[in-house]
Protein backbone atom coordinates (compact mmCIF):
# COMPACT_ATOMS: atom_id res chain seq x y z
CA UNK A 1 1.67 1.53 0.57
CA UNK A 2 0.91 1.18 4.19
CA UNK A 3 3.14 2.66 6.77
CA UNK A 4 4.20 -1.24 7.70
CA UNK A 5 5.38 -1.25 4.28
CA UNK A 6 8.84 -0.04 2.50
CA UNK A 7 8.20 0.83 -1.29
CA UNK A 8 11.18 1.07 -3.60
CA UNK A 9 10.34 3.30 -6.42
CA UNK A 10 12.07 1.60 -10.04
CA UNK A 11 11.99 4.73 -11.41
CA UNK A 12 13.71 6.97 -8.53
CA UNK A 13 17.27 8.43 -9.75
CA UNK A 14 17.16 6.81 -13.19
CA UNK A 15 18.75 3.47 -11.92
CA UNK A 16 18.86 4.29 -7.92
CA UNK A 17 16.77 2.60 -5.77
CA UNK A 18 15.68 4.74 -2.98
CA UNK A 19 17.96 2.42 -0.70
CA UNK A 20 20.57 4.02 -2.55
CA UNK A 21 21.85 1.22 -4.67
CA UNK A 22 21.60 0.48 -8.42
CA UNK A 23 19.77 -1.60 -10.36
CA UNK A 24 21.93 -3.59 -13.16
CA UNK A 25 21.06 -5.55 -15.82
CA UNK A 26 22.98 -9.35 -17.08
CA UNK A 27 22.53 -12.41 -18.70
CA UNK A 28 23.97 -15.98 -18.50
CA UNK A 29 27.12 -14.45 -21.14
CA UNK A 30 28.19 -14.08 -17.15
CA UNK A 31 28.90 -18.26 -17.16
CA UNK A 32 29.00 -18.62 -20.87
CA UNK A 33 25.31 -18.37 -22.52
CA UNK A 34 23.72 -16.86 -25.65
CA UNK A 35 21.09 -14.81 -24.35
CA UNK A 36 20.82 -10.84 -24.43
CA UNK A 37 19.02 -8.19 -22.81
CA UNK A 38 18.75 -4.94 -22.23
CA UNK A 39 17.28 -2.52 -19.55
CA UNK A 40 16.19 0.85 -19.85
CA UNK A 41 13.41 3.50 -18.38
CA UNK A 42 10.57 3.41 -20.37
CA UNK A 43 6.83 4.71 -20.04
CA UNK A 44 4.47 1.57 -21.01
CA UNK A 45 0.82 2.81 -20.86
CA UNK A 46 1.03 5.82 -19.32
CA UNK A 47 3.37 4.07 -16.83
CA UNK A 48 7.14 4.89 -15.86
CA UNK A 49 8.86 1.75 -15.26
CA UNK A 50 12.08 -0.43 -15.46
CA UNK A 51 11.58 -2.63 -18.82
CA UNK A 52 13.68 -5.52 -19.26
CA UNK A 53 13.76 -6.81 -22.73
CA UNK A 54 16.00 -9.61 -24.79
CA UNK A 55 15.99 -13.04 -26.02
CA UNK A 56 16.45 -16.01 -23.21
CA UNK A 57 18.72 -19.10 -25.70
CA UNK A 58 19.17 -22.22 -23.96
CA UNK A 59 22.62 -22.80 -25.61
CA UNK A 60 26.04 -23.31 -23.74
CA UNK A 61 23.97 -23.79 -20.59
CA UNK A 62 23.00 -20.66 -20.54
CA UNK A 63 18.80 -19.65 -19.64
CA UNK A 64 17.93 -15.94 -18.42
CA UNK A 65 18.22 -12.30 -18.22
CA UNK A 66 17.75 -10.72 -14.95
CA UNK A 67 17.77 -7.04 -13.30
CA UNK A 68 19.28 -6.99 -9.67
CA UNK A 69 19.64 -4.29 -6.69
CA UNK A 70 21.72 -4.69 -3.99
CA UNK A 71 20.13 -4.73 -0.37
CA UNK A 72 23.24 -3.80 1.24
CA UNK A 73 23.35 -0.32 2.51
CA UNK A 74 26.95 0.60 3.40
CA UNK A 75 27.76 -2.79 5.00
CA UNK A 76 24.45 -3.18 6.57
CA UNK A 77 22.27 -6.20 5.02
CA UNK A 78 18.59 -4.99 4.65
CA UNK A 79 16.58 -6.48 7.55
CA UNK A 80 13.13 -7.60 5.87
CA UNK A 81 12.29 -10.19 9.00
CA UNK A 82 9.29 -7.66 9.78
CA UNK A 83 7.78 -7.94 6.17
CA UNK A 84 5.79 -10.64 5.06
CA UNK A 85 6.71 -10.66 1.55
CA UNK A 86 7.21 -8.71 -1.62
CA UNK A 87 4.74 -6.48 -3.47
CA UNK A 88 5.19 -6.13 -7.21
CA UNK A 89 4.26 -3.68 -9.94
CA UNK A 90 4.90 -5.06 -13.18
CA UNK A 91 3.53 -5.69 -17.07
CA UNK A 92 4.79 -8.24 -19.38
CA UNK A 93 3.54 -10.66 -22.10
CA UNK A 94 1.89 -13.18 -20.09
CA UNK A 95 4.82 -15.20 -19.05
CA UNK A 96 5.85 -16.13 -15.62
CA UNK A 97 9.18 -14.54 -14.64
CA UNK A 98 11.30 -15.24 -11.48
CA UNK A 99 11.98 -13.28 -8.13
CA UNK A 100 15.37 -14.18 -6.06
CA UNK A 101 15.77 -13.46 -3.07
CA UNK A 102 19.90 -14.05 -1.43
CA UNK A 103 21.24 -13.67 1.76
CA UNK A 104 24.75 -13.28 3.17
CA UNK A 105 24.82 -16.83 4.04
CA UNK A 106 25.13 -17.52 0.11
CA UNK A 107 28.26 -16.95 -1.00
CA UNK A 108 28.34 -18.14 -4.39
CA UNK A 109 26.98 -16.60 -7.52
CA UNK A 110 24.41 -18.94 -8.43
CA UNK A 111 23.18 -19.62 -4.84
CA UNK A 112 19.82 -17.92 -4.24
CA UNK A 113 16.20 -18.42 -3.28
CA UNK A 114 13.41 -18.46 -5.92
CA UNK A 115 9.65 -17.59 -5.95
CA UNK A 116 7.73 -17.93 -9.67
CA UNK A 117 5.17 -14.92 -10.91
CA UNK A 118 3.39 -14.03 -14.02
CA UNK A 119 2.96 -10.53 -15.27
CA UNK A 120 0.22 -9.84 -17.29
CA UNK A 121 -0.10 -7.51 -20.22
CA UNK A 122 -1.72 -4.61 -17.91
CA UNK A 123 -0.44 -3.33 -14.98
CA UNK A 124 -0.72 -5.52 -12.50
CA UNK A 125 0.17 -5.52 -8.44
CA UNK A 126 1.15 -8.82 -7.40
CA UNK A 127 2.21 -10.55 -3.57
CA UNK A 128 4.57 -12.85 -3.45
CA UNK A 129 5.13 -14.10 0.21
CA UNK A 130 8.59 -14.88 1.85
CA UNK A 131 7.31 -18.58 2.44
CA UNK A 132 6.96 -19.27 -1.40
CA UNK A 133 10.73 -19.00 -1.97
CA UNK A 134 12.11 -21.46 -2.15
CA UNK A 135 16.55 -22.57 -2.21
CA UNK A 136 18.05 -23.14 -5.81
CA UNK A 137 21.67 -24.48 -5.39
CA UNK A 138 21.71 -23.70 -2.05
CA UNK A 139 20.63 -25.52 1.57
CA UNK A 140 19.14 -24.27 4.93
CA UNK A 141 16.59 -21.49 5.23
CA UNK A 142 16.31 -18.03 3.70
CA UNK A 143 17.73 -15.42 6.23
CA UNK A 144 14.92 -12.38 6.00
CA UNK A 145 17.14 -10.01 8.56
CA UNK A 146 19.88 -10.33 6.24
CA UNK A 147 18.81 -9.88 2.53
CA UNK A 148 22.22 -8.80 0.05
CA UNK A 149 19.85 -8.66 -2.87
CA UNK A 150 16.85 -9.05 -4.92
CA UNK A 151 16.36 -10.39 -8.74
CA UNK A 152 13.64 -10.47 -10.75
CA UNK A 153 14.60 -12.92 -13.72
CA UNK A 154 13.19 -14.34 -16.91
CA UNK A 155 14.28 -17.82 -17.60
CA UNK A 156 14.12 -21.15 -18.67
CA UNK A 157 12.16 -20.29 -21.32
CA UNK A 158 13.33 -20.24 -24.73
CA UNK A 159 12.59 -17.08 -26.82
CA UNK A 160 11.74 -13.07 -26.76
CA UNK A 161 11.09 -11.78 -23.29
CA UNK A 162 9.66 -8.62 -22.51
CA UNK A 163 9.06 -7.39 -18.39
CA UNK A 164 8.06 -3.72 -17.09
CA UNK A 165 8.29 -3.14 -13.56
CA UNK A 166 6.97 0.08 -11.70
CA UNK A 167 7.88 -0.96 -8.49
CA UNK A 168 8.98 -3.34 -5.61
CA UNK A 169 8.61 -3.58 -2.31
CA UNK A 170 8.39 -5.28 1.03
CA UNK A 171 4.84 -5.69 2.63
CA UNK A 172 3.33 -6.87 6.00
């Protein structure tokens, strides 16, 4: 990446990102849905990744599987207002998959901003600019020198779901 760029390797510390926080996997079970997942690191061709895989059910509400990191490093929100957007590593089935984006001004759970991407089945790099996000369940506009945390989700869509990611970051 350029230097006006901030890479965070998926596959740094087994689960750390190199901010220092964790990635975690969860489903909708968190508000009552059917779906499951699970997240491990994997090598898909030749590549070492993150891989989210499950099955997204529609039932009881419910609609997605999702990995998250926190952007909070000690108590200080990451400050992305110099970036342009988010650069992307990933492989999947063909299916477009989610990227939120919240803020401290959300405060609830399900608050968040949303961009839509497809992953391919090869390795693909893909941009997705700050100004495509945009507020689910939530009002105003997305604070970029205050980020609490990043998502990348599969949802919506009924069925088996399959996503590798090698790597996100922030990009000019």
């Amino acid at each position: 990446m350029p230097a006006n760029a901030l890479w965070i390797d998926m596959c740094h510390g087994h689960g750390t990102s190199r901010l220092g926080t964790r990635w975690t996997a969860f489903t909708d079970q968190v508000m009552g849905g059917l779906s499951q997942a699970q997240a491990r690191y994997d090598i898909v061709d030749d590549q070492a990744c993150l891989r989210l895989d499950g099955f997204v059910r529609l039932e009881n509400r419910g609609g997605f599987i999702q990995v998250a990191l926190p952007l909070v490093v000690g108590e200080h929100p990451f400050d992305a207002s110099h970036f342009g957007g988010l650069r992307l590593r990933v492989w999947g089935t063909g299916a477009p998959f989610q990227v939120h984006l919240r803020s401290e001004q959300q405060r609830m759970p399900w608050e968040h901003y949303s961009a839509e991407a497809w992953a391919p089945d090869a390795w693909t790099q893909i941009d997705v600019p700050f100004h495509a996000f945009k507020p689910e369940m939530t009002q105003g506009i997305l604070d970029l020198s205050r980020l609490t945390r990043l998502g990348i989700v599969v949802a919506k869509r009924p069925g088996p779901a399959s996503l590798a990611i090698a790597g996100v970051g922030f990009h000019a």
